[in-house]
PDB file of N, CA and C in Angstrom:
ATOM      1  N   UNK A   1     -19.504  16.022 -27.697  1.00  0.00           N
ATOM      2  CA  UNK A   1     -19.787  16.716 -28.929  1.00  0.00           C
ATOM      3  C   UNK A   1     -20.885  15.965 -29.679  1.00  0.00           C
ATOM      4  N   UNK A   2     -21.757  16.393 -29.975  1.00  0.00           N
ATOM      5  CA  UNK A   2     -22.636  16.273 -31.204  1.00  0.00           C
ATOM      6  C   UNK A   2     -22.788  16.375 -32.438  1.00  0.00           C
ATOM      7  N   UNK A   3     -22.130  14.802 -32.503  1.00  0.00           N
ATOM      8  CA  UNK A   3     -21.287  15.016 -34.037  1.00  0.00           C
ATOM      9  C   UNK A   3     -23.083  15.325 -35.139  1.00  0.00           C
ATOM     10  N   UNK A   4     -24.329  15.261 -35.234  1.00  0.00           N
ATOM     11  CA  UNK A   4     -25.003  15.424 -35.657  1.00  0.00           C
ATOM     12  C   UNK A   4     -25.373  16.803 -36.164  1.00  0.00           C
ATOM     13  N   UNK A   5     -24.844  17.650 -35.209  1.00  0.00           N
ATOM     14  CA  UNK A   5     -24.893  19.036 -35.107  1.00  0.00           C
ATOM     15  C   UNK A   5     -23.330  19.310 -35.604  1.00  0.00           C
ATOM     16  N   UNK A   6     -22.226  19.089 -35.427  1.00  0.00           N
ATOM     17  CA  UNK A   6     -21.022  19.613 -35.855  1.00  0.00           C
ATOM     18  C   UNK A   6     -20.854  19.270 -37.093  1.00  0.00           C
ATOM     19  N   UNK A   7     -20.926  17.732 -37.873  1.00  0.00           N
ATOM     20  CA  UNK A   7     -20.979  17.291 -39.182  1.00  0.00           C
ATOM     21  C   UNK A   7     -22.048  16.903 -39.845  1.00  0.00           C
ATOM     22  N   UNK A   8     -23.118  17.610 -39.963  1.00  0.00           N
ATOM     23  CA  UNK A   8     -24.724  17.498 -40.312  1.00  0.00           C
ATOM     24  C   UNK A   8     -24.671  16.623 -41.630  1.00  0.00           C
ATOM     25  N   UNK A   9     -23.394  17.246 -43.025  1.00  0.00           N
ATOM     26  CA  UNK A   9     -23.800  16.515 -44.007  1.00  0.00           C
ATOM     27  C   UNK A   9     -23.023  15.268 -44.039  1.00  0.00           C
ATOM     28  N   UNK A  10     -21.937  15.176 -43.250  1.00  0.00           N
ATOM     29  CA  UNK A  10     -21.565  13.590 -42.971  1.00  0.00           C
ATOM     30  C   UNK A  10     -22.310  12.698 -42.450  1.00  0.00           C
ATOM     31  N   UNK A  11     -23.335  13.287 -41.365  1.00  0.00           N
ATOM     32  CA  UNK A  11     -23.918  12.293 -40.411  1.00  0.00           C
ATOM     33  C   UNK A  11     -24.666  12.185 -40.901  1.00  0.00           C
ATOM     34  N   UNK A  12     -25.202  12.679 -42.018  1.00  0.00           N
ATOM     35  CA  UNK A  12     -27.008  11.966 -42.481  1.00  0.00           C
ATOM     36  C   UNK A  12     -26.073  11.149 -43.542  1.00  0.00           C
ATOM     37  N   UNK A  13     -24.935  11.226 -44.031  1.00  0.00           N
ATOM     38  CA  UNK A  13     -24.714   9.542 -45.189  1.00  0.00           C
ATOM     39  C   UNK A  13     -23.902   8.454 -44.230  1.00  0.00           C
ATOM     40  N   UNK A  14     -24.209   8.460 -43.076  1.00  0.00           N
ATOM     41  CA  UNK A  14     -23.463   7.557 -41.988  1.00  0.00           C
ATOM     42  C   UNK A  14     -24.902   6.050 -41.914  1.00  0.00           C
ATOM     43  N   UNK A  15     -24.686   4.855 -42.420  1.00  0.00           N
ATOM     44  CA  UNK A  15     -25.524   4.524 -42.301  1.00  0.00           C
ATOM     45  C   UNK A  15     -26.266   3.892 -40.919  1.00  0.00           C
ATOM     46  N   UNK A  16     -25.467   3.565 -40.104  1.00  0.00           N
ATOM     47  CA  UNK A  16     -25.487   3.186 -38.368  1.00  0.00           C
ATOM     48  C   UNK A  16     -25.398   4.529 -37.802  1.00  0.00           C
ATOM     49  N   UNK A  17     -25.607   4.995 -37.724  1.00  0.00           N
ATOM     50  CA  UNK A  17     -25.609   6.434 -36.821  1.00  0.00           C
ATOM     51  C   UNK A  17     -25.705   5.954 -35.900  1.00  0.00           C
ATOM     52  N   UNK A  18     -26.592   5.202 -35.034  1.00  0.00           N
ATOM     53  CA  UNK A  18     -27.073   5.021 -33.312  1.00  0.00           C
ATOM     54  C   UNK A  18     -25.438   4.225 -32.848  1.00  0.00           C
ATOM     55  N   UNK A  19     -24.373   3.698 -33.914  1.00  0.00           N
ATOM     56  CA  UNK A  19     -23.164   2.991 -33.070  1.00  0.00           C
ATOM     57  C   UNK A  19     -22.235   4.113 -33.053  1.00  0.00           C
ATOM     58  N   UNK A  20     -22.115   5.428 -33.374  1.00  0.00           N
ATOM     59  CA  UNK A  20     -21.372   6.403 -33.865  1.00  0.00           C
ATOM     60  C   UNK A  20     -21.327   7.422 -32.337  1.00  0.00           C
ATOM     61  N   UNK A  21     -20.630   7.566 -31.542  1.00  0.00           N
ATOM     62  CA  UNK A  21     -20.937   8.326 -30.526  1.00  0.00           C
ATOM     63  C   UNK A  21     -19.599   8.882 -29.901  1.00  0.00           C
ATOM     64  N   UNK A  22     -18.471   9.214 -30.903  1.00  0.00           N
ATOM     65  CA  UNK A  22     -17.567   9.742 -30.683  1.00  0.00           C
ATOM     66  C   UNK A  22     -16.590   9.764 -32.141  1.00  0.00           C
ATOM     67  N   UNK A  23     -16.432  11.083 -32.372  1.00  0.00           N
ATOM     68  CA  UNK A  23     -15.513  11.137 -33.789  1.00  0.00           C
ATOM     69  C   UNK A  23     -14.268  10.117 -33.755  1.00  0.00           C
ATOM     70  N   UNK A  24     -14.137   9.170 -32.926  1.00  0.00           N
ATOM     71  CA  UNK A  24     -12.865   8.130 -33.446  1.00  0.00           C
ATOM     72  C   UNK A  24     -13.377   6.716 -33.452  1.00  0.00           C
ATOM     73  N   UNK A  25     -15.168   6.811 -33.685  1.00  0.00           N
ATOM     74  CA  UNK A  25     -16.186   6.054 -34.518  1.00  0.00           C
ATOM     75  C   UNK A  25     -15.931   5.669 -35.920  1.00  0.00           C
ATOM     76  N   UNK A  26     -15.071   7.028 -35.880  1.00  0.00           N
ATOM     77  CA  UNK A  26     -15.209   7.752 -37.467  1.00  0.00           C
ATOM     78  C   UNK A  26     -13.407   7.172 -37.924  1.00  0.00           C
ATOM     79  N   UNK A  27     -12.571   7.982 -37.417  1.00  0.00           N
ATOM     80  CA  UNK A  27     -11.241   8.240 -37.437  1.00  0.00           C
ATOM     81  C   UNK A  27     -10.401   7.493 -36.422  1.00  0.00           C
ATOM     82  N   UNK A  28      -9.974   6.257 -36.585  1.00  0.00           N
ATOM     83  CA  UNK A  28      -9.257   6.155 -35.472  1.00  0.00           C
ATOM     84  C   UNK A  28      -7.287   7.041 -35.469  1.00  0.00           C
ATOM     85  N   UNK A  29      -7.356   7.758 -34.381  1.00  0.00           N
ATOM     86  CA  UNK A  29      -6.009   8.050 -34.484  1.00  0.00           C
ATOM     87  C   UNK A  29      -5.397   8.275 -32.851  1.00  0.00           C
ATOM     88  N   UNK A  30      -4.618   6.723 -33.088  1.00  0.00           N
ATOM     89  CA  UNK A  30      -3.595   5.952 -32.362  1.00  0.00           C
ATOM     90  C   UNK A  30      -2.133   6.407 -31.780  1.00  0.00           C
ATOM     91  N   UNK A  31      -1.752   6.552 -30.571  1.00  0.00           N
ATOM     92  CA  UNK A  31      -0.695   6.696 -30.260  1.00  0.00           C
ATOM     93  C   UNK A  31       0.299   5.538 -31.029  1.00  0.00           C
ATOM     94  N   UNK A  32       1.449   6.122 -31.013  1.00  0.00           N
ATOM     95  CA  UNK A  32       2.326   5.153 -32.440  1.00  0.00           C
ATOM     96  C   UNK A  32       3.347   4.375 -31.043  1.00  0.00           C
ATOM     97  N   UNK A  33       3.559   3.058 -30.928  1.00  0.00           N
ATOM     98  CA  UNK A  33       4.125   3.164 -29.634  1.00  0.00           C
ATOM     99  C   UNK A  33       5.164   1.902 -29.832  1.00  0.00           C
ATOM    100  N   UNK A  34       6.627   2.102 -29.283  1.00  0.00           N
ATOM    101  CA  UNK A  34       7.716   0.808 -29.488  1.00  0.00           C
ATOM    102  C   UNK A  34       6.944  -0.685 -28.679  1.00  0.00           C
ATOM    103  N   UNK A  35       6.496  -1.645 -29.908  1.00  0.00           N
ATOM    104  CA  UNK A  35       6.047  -2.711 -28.757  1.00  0.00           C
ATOM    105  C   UNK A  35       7.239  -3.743 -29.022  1.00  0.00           C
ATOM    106  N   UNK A  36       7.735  -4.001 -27.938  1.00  0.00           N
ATOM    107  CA  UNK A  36       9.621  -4.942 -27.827  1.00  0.00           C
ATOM    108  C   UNK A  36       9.029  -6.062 -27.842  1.00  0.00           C
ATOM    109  N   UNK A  37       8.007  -6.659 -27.916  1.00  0.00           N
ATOM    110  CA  UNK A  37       6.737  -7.992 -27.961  1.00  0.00           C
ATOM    111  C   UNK A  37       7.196  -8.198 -29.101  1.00  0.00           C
ATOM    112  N   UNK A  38       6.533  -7.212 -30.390  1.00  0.00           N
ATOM    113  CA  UNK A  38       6.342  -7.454 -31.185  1.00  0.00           C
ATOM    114  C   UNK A  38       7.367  -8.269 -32.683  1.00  0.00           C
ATOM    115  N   UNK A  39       7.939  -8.925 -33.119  1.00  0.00           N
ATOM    116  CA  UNK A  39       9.074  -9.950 -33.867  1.00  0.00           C
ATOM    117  C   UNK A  39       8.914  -9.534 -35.129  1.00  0.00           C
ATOM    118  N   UNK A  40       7.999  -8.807 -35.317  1.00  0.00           N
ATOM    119  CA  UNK A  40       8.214  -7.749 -37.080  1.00  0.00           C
ATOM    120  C   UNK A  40       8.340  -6.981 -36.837  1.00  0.00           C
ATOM    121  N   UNK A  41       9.641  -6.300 -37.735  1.00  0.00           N
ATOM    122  CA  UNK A  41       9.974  -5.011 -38.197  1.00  0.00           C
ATOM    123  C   UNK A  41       8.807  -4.478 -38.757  1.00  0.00           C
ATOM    124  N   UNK A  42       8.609  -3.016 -38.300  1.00  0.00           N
ATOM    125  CA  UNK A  42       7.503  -2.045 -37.959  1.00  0.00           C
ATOM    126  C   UNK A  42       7.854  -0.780 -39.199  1.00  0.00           C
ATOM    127  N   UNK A  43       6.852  -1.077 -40.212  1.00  0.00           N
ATOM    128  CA  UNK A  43       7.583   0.558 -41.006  1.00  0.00           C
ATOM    129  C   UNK A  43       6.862   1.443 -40.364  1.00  0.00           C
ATOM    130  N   UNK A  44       6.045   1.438 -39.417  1.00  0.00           N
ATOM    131  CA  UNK A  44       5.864   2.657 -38.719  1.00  0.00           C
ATOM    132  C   UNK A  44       6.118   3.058 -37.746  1.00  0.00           C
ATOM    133  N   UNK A  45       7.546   3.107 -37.342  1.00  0.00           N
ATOM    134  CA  UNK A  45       8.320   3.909 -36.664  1.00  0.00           C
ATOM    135  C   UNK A  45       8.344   4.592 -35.850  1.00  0.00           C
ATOM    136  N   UNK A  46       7.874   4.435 -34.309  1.00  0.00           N
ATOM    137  CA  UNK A  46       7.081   5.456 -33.549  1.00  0.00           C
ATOM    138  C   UNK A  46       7.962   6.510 -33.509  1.00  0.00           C
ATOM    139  N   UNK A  47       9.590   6.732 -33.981  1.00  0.00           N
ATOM    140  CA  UNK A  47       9.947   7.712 -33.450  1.00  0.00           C
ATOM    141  C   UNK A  47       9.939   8.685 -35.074  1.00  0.00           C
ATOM    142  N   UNK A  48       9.067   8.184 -36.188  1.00  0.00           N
ATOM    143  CA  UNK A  48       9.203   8.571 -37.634  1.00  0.00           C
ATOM    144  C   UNK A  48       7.744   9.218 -37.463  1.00  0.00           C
ATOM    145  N   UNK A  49       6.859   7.981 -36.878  1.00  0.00           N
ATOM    146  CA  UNK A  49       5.414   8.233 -37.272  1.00  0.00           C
ATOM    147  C   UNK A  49       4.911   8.613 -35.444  1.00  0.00           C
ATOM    148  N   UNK A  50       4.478   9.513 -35.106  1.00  0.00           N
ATOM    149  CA  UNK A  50       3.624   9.423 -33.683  1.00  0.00           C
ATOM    150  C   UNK A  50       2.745   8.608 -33.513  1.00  0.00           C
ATOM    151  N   UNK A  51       1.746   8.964 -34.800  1.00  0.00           N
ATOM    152  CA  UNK A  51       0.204   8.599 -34.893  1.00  0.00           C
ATOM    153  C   UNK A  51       0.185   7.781 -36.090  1.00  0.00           C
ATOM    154  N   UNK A  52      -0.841   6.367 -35.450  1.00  0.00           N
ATOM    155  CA  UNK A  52      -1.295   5.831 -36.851  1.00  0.00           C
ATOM    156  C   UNK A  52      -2.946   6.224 -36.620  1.00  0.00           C
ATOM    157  N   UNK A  53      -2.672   6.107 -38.103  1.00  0.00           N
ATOM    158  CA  UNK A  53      -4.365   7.032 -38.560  1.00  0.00           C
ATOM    159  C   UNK A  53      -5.128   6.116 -39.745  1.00  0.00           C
ATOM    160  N   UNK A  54      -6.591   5.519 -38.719  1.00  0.00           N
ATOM    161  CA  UNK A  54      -6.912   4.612 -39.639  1.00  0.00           C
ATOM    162  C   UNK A  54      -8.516   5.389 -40.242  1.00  0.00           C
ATOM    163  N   UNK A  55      -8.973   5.577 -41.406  1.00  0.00           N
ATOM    164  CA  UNK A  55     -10.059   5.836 -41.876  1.00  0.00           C
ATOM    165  C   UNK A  55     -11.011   4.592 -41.930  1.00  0.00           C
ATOM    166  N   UNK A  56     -12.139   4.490 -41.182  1.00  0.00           N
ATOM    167  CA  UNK A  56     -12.823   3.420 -40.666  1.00  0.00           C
ATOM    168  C   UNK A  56     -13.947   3.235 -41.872  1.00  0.00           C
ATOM    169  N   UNK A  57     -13.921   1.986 -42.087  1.00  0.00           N
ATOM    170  CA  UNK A  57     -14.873   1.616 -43.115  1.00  0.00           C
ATOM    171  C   UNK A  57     -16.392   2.842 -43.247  1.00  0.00           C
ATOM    172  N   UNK A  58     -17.063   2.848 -42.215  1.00  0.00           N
ATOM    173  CA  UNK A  58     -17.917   3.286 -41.281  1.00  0.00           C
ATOM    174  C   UNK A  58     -17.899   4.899 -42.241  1.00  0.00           C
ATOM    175  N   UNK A  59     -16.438   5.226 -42.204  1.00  0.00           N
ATOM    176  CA  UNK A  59     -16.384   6.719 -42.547  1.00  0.00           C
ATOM    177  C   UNK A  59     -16.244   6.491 -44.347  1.00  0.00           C
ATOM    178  N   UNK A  60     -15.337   5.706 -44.543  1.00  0.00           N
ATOM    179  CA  UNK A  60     -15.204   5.676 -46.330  1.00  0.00           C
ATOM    180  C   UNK A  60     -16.138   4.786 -46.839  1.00  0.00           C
ATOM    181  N   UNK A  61     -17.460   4.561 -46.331  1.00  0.00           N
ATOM    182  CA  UNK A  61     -18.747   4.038 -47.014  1.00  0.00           C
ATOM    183  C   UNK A  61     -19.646   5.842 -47.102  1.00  0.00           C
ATOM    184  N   UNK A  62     -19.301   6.338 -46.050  1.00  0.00           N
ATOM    185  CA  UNK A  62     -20.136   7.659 -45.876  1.00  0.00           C
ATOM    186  C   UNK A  62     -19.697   8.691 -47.166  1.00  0.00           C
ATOM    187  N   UNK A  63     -18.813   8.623 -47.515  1.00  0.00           N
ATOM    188  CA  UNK A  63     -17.935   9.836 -48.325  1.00  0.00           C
ATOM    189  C   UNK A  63     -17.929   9.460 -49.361  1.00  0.00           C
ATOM    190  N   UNK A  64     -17.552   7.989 -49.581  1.00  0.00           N
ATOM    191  CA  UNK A  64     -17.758   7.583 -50.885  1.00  0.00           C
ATOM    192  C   UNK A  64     -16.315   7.030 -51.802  1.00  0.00           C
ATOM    193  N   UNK A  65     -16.176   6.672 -53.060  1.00  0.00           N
ATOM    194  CA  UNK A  65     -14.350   6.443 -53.375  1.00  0.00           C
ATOM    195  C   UNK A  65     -13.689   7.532 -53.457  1.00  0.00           C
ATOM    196  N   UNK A  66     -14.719   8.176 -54.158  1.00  0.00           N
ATOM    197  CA  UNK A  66     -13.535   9.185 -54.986  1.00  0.00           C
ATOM    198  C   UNK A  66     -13.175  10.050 -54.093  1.00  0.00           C
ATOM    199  N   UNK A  67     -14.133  10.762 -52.544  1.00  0.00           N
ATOM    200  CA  UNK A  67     -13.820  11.348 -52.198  1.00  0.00           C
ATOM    201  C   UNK A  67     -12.866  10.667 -50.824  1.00  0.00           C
ATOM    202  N   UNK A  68     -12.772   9.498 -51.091  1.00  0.00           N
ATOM    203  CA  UNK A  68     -12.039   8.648 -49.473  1.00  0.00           C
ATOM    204  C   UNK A  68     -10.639   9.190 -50.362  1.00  0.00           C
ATOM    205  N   UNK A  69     -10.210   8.420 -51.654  1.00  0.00           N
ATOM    206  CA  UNK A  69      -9.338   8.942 -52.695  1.00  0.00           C
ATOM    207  C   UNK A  69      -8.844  10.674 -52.253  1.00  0.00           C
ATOM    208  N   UNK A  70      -9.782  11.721 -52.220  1.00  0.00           N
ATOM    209  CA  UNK A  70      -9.100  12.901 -51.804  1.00  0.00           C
ATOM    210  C   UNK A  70      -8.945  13.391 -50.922  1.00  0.00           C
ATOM    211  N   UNK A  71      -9.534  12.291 -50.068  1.00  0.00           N
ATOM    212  CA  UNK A  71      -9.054  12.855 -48.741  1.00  0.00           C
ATOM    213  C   UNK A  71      -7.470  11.957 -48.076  1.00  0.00           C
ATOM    214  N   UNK A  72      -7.759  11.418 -48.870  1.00  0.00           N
ATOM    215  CA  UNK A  72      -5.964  11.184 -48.373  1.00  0.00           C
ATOM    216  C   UNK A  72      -4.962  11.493 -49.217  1.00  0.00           C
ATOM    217  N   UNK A  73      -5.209  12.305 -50.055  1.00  0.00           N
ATOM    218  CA  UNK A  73      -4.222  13.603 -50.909  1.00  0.00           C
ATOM    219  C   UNK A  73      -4.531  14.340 -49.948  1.00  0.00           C
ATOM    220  N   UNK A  74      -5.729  14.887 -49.264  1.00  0.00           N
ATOM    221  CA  UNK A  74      -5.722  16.053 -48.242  1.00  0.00           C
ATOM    222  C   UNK A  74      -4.647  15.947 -46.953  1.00  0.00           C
ATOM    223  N   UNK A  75      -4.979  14.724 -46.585  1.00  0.00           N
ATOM    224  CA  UNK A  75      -3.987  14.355 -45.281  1.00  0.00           C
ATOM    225  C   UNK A  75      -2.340  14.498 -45.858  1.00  0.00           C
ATOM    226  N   UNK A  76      -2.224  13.900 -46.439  1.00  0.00           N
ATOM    227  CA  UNK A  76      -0.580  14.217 -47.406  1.00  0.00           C
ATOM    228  C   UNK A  76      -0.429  15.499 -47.227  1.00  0.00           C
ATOM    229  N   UNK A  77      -1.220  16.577 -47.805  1.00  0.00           N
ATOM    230  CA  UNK A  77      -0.722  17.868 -48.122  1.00  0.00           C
ATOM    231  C   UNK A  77      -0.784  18.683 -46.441  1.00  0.00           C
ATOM    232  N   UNK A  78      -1.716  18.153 -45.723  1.00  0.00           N
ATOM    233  CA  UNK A  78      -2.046  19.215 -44.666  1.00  0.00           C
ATOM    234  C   UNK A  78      -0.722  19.565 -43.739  1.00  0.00           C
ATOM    235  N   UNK A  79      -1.387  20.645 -43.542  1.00  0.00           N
ATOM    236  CA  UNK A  79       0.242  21.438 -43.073  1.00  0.00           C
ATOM    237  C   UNK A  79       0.144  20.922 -41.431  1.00  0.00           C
ATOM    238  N   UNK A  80      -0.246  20.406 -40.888  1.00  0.00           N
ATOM    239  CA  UNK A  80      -0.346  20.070 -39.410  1.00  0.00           C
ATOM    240  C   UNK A  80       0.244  18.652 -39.716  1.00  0.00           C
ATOM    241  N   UNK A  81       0.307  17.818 -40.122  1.00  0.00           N
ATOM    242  CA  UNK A  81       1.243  16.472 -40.265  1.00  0.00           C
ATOM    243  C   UNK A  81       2.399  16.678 -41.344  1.00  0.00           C
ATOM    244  N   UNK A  82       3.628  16.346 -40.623  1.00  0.00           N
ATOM    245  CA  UNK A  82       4.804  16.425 -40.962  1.00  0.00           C
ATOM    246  C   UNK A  82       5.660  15.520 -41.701  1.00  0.00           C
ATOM    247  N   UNK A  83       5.224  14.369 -41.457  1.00  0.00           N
ATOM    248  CA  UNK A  83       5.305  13.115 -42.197  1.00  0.00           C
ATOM    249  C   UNK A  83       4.245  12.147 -42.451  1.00  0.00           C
ATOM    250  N   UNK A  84       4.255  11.687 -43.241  1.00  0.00           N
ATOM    251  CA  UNK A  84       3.543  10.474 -43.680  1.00  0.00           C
ATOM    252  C   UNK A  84       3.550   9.265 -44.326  1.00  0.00           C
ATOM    253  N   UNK A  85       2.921   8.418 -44.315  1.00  0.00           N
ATOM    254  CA  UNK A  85       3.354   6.872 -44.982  1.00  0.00           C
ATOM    255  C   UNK A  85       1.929   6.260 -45.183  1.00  0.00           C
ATOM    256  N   UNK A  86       1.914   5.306 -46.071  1.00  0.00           N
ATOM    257  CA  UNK A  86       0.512   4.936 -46.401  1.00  0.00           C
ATOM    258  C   UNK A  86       0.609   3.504 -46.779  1.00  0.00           C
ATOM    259  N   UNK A  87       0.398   2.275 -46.073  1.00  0.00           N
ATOM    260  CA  UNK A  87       1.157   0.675 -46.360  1.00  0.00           C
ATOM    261  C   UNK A  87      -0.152   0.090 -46.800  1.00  0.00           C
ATOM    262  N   UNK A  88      -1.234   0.767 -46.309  1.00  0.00           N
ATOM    263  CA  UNK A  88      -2.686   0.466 -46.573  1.00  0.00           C
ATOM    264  C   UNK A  88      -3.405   1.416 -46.997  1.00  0.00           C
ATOM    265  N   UNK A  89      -4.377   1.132 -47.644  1.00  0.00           N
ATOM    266  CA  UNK A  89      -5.197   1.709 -47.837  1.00  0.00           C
ATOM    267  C   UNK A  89      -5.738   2.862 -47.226  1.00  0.00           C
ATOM    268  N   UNK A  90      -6.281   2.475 -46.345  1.00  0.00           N
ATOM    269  CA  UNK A  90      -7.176   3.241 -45.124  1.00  0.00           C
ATOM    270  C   UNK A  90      -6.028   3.462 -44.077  1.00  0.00           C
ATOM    271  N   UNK A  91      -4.654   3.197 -43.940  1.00  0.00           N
ATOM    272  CA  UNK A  91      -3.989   3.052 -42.536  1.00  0.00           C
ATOM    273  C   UNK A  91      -2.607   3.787 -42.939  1.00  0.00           C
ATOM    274  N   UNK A  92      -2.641   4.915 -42.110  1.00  0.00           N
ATOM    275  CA  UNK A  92      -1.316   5.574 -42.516  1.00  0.00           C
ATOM    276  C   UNK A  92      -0.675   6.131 -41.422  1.00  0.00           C
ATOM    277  N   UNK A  93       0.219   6.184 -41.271  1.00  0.00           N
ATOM    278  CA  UNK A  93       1.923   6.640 -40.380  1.00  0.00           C
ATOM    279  C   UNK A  93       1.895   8.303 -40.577  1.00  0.00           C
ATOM    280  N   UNK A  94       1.239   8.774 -39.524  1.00  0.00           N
ATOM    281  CA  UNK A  94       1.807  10.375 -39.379  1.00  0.00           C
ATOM    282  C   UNK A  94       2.716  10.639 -38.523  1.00  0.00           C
ATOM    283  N   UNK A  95       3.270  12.021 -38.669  1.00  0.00           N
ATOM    284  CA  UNK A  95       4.069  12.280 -37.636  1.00  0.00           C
ATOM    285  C   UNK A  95       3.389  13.855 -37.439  1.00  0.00           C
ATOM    286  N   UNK A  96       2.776  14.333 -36.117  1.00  0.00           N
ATOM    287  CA  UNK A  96       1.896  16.245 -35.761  1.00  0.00           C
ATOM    288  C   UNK A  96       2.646  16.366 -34.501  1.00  0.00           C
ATOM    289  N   UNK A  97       2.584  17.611 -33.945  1.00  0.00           N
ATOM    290  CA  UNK A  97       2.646  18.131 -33.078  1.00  0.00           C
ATOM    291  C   UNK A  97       1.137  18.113 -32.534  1.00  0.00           C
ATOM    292  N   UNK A  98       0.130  18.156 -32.727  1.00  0.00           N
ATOM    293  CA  UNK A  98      -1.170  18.053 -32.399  1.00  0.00           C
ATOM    294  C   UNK A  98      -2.124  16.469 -31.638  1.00  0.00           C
ATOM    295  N   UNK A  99      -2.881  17.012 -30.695  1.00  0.00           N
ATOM    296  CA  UNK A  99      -3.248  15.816 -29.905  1.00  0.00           C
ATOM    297  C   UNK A  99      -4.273  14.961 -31.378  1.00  0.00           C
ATOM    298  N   UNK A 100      -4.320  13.654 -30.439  1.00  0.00           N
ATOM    299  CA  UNK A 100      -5.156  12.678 -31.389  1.00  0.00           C
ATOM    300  C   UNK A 100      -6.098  13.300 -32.002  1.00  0.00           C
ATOM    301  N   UNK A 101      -7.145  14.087 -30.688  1.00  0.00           N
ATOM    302  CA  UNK A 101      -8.620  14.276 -31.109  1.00  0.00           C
ATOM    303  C   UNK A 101      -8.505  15.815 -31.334  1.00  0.00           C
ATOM    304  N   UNK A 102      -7.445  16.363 -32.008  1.00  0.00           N
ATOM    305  CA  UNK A 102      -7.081  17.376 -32.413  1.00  0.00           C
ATOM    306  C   UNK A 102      -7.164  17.156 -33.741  1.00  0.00           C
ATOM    307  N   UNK A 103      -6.279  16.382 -34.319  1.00  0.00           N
ATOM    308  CA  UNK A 103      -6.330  16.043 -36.036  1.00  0.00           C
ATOM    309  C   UNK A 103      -7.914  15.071 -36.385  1.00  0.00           C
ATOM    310  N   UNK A 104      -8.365  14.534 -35.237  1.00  0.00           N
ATOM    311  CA  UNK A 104      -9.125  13.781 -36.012  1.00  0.00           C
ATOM    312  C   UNK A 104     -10.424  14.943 -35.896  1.00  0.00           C
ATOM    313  N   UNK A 105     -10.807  15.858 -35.849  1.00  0.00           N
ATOM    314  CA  UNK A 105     -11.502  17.302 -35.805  1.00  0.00           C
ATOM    315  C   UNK A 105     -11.314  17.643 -36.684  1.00  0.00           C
ATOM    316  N   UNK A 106      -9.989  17.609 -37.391  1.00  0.00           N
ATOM    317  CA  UNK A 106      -9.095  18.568 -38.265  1.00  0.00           C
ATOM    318  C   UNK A 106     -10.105  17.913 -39.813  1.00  0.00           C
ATOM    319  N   UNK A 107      -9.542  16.501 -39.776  1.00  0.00           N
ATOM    320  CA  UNK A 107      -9.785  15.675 -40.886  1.00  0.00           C
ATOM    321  C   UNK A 107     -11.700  15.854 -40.664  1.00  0.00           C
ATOM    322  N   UNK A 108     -12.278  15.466 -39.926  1.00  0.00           N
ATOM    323  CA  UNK A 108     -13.684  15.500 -40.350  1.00  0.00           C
ATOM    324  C   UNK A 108     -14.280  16.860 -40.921  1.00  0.00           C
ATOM    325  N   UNK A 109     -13.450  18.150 -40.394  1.00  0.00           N
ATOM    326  CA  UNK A 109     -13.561  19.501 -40.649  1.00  0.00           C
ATOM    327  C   UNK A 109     -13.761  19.113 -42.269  1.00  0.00           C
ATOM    328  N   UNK A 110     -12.298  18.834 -42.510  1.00  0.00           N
ATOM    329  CA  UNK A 110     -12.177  18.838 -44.017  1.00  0.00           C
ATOM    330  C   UNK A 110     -13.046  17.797 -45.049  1.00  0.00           C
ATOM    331  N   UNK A 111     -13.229  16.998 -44.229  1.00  0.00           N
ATOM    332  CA  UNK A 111     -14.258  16.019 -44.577  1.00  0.00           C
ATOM    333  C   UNK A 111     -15.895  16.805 -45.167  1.00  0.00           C
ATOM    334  N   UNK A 112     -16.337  17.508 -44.226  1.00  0.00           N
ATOM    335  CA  UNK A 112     -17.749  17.902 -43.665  1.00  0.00           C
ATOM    336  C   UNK A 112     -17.949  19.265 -44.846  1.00  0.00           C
ATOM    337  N   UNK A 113     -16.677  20.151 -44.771  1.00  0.00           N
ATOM    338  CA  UNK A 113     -16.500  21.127 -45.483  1.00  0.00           C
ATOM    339  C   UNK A 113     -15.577  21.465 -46.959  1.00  0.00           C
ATOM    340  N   UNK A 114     -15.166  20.402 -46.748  1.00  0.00           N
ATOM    341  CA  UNK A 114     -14.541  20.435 -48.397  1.00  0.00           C
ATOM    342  C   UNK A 114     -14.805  19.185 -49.362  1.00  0.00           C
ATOM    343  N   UNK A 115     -15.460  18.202 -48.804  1.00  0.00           N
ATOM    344  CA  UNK A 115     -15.331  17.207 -49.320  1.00  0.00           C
ATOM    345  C   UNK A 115     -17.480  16.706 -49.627  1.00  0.00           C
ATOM    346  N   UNK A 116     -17.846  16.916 -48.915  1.00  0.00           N
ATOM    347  CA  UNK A 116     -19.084  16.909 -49.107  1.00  0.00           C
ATOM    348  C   UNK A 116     -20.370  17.840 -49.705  1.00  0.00           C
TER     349      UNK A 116
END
């Protein structure tokens, strides 16, 4: 995909464009997965949260505060994620029925077209 051509007014406030060559450049969104390694208790819950969903510097320098700010009221409200949690900033605990590079389409959609 050609994110240049699919998100025209995101990609001209992207300031590295030439490192950008796949929308989870942009969005990372992570299979949520039990690691028995791991010796901290996890509030994100793979069987609460599927997906963790991180908004990459990269993307909330492009958009800006106020609108990084509404776009994660957008993610809260959207009817395709079922749960959510937010421990960070940029890093939040969903729970979709929808593949990774399904929501992260979803979110730049809303990004590209409601937010810019």
């Amino acid at each position: 995909m050609d994110l240049s051509v699919a998100y025209p007014k995101l990609f001209e406030r992207i300031e590295d464009k030439e490192f950008v060559e796949s929308i989870f450049d942009l969005i990372n969104v992570d299979e949520n997965y039990d690691d028995e390694d791991m010796q901290e208790d996890d509030i994100y819950e793979p069987s609460e949260y599927n997906y963790l969903l991180y908004i990459t510097e990269r993307l909330q320098n492009a958009i800006g505060r106020e609108n990084f700010k509404t776009l994660k009221q957008k993610i809260q409200s959207a009817k395709f994620i079922e749960d959510f949690i937010d421990s960070e900033e940029d890093l939040y605990g969903i729970r979709s029925s929808l593949q990774a590079d399904e929501i992260a389409k979803i979110l730049l959609d809303i990004v590209e077209n409601e937010l810019l």
